[in-house]
Protein backbone atom coordinates (compact mmCIF):
# COMPACT_ATOMS: atom_id res chain seq x y z
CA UNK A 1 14.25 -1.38 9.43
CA UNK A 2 13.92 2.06 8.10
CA UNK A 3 16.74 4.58 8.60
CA UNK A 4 15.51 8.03 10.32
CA UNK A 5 15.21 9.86 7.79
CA UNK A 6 13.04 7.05 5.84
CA UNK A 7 10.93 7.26 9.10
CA UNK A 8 10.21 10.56 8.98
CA UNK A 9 9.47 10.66 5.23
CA UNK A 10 6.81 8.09 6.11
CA UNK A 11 5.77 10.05 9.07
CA UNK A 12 5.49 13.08 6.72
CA UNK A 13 3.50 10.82 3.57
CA UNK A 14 1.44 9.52 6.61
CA UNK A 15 0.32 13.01 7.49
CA UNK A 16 -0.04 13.81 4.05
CA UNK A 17 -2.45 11.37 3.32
CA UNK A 18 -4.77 12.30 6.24
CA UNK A 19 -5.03 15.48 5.15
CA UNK A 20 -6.39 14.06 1.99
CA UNK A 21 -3.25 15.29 0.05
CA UNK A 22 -2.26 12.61 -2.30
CA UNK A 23 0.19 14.09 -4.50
CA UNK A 24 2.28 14.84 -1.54
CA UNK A 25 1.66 11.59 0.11
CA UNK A 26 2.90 10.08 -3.60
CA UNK A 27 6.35 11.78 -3.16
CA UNK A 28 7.05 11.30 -0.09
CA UNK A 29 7.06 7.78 -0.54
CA UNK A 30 8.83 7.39 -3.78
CA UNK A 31 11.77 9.68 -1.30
CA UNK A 32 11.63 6.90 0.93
CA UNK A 33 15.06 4.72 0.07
CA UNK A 34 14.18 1.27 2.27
CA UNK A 35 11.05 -0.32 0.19
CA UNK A 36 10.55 -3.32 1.84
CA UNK A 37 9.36 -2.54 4.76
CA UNK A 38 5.89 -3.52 5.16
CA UNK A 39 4.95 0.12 7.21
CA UNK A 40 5.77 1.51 3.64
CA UNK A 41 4.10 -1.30 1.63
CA UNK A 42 0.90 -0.50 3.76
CA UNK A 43 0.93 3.07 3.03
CA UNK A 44 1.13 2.27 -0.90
CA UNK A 45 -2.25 0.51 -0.40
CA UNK A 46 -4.01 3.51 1.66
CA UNK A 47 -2.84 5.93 -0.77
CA UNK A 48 -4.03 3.78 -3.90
CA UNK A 49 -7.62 2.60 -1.91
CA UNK A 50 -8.34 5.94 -0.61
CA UNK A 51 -7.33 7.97 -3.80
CA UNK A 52 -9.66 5.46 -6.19
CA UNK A 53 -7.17 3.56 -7.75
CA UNK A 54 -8.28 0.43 -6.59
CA UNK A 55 -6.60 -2.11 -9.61
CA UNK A 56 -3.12 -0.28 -8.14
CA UNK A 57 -4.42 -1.38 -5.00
CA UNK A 58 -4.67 -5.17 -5.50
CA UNK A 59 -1.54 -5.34 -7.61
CA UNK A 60 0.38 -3.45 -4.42
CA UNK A 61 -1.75 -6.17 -1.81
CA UNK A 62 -0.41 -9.07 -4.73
CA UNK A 63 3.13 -8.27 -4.17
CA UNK A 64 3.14 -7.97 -0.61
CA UNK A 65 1.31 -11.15 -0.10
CA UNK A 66 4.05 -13.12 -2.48
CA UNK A 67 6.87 -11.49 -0.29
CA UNK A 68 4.63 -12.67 2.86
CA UNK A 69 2.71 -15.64 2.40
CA UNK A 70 2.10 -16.44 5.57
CA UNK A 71 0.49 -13.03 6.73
CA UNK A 72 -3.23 -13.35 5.56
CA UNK A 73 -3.96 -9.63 5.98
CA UNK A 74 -3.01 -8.69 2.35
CA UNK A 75 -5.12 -11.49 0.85
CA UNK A 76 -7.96 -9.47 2.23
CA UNK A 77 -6.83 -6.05 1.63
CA UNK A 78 -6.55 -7.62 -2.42
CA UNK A 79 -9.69 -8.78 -2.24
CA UNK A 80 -11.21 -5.39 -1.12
CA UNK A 81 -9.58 -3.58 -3.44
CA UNK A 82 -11.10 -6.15 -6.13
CA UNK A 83 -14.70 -6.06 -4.28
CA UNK A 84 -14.32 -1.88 -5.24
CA UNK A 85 -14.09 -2.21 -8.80
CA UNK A 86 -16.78 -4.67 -9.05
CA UNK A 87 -14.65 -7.80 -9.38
CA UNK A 88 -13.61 -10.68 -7.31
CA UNK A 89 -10.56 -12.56 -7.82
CA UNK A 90 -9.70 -15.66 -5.82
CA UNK A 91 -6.02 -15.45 -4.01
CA UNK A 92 -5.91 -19.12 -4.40
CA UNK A 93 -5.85 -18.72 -8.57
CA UNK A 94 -2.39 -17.04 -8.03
């Protein structure tokens, strides 16, 4: 559970990254002391995806899919962050 003040740095990197401001975005986040919860995790991805850096992407989707196996959303968020730089990667192989 995120402390207030971790909520409204995520509130505030949230914000950030709608306004297309990914620097900001960026430090908010590495501000934010509690890192695993998946809100945060989840922001990571949008800021890698939409900013381009789609390998980032995947290996961000790869770690949150080892810490929840069960959840099958990050299996496809990996694979569309492979799908963007031309590759496909099976989440079975790892």
């Amino acid at each position: 559970m995120l402390s207030s003040s971790d909520f409204q740095r995520l509130k505030a990197a949230e914000a950030s990254l709608e306004r297309g401001d990914y620097c900001l975005c960026f430090n908010e986040l590495k501000r934010i002391d509690n890192r695993d919860d998946t809100r945060v995790d989840a922001l990571w991805w949008r800021l890698y995806s939409d900013s381009g850096l789609h390998a980032a992407a995947a290996d961000v989707a790869l770690a949150i899919q080892r810490r929840h196996p069960k959840e099958l959303a990050w299996s496809s968020w990996r694979s569309n962050s492979f799908g963007q730089i031309g590759c496909y990667r099976s989440t079975e192989a790892s």
